[in-house]
Protein backbone atom coordinates (compact mmCIF):
# COMPACT_ATOMS: atom_id res chain seq x y z
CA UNK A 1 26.57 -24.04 -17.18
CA UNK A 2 27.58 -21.35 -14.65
CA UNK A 3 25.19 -20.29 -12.10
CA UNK A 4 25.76 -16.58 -10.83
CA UNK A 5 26.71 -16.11 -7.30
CA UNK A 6 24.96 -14.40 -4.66
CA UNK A 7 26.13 -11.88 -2.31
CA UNK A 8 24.05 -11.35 0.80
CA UNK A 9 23.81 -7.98 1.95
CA UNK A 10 22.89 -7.00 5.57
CA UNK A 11 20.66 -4.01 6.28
CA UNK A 12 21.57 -1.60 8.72
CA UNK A 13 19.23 -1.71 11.85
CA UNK A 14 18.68 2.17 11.52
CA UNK A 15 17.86 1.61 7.66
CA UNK A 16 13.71 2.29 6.65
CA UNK A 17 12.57 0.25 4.01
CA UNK A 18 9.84 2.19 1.84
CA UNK A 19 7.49 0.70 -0.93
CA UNK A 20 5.01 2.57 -3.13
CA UNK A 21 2.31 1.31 -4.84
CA UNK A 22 0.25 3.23 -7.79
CA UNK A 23 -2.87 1.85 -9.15
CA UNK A 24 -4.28 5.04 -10.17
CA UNK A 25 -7.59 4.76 -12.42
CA UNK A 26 -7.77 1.06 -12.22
CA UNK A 27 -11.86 0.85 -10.80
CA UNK A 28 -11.12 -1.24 -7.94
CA UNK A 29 -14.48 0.17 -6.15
CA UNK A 30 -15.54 -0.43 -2.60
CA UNK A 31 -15.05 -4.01 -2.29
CA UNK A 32 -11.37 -3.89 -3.90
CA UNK A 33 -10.97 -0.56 -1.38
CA UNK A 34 -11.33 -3.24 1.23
CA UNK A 35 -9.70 -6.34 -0.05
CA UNK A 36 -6.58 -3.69 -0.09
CA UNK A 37 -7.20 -2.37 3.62
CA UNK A 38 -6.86 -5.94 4.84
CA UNK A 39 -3.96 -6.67 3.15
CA UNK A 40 -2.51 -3.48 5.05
CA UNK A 41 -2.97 -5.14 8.10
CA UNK A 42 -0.38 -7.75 7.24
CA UNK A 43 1.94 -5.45 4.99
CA UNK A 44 3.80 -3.23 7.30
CA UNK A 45 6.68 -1.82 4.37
CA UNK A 46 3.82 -0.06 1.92
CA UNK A 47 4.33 3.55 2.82
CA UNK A 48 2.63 5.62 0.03
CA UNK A 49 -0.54 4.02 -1.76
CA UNK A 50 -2.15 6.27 -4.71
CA UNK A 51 -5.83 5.42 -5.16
CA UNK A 52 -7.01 8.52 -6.76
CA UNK A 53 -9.76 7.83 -9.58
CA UNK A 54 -10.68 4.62 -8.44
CA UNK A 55 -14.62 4.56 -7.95
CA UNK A 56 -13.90 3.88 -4.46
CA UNK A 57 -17.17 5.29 -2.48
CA UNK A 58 -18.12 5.82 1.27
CA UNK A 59 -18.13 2.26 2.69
CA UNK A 60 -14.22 1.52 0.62
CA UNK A 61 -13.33 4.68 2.30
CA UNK A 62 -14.26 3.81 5.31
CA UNK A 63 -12.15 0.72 5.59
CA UNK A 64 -9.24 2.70 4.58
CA UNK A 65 -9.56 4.93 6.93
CA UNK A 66 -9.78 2.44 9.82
CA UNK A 67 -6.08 1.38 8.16
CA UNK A 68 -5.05 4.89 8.30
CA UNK A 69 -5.61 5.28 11.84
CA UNK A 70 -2.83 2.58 12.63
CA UNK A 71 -0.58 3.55 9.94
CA UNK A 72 0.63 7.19 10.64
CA UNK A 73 3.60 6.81 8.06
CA UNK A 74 1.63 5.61 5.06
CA UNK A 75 0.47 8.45 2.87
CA UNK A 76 -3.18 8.12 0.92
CA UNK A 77 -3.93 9.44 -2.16
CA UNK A 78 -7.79 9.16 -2.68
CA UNK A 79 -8.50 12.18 -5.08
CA UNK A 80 -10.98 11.61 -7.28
CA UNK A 81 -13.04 8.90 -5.66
């Protein structure tokens, strides 16, 4: 059997990596709100994050918000919350 070859493939220095992640409407609440903000502090690539409709109230905000702070290039969406 024939196993595929692999090409590596450098990435510029001046290239940005971006990742989105959508999990719209899924009812993740306050303590899912904050199991997400500490994974932030780890994940550095996540640049856009949709929350909207996601039963997150004030004490998931909040520890969103403390992410935010740090992370001027990742982009919230919390409508609906």
């Amino acid at each position: 059997m024939r196993h595929p070859t692999h090409s590596h493939t450098r990435v510029p220095d001046h290239a940005v990596l971006r990742a989105q992640l959508d999990l719209y409407g899924n009812r993740i609440g306050d303590e899912g709100a904050k199991a997400i903000g500490d994974a932030l502090h780890v994940n550095g690539v996540l640049t856009s994050l949709n929350l909207e409709h996601n039963q997150i109230g004030v004490e998931g905000g909040k520890a969103l918000r403390e992410i935010a702070k740090g992370r001027p290039s990742l982009t919230l969406e919390l409508y609906g919350n």
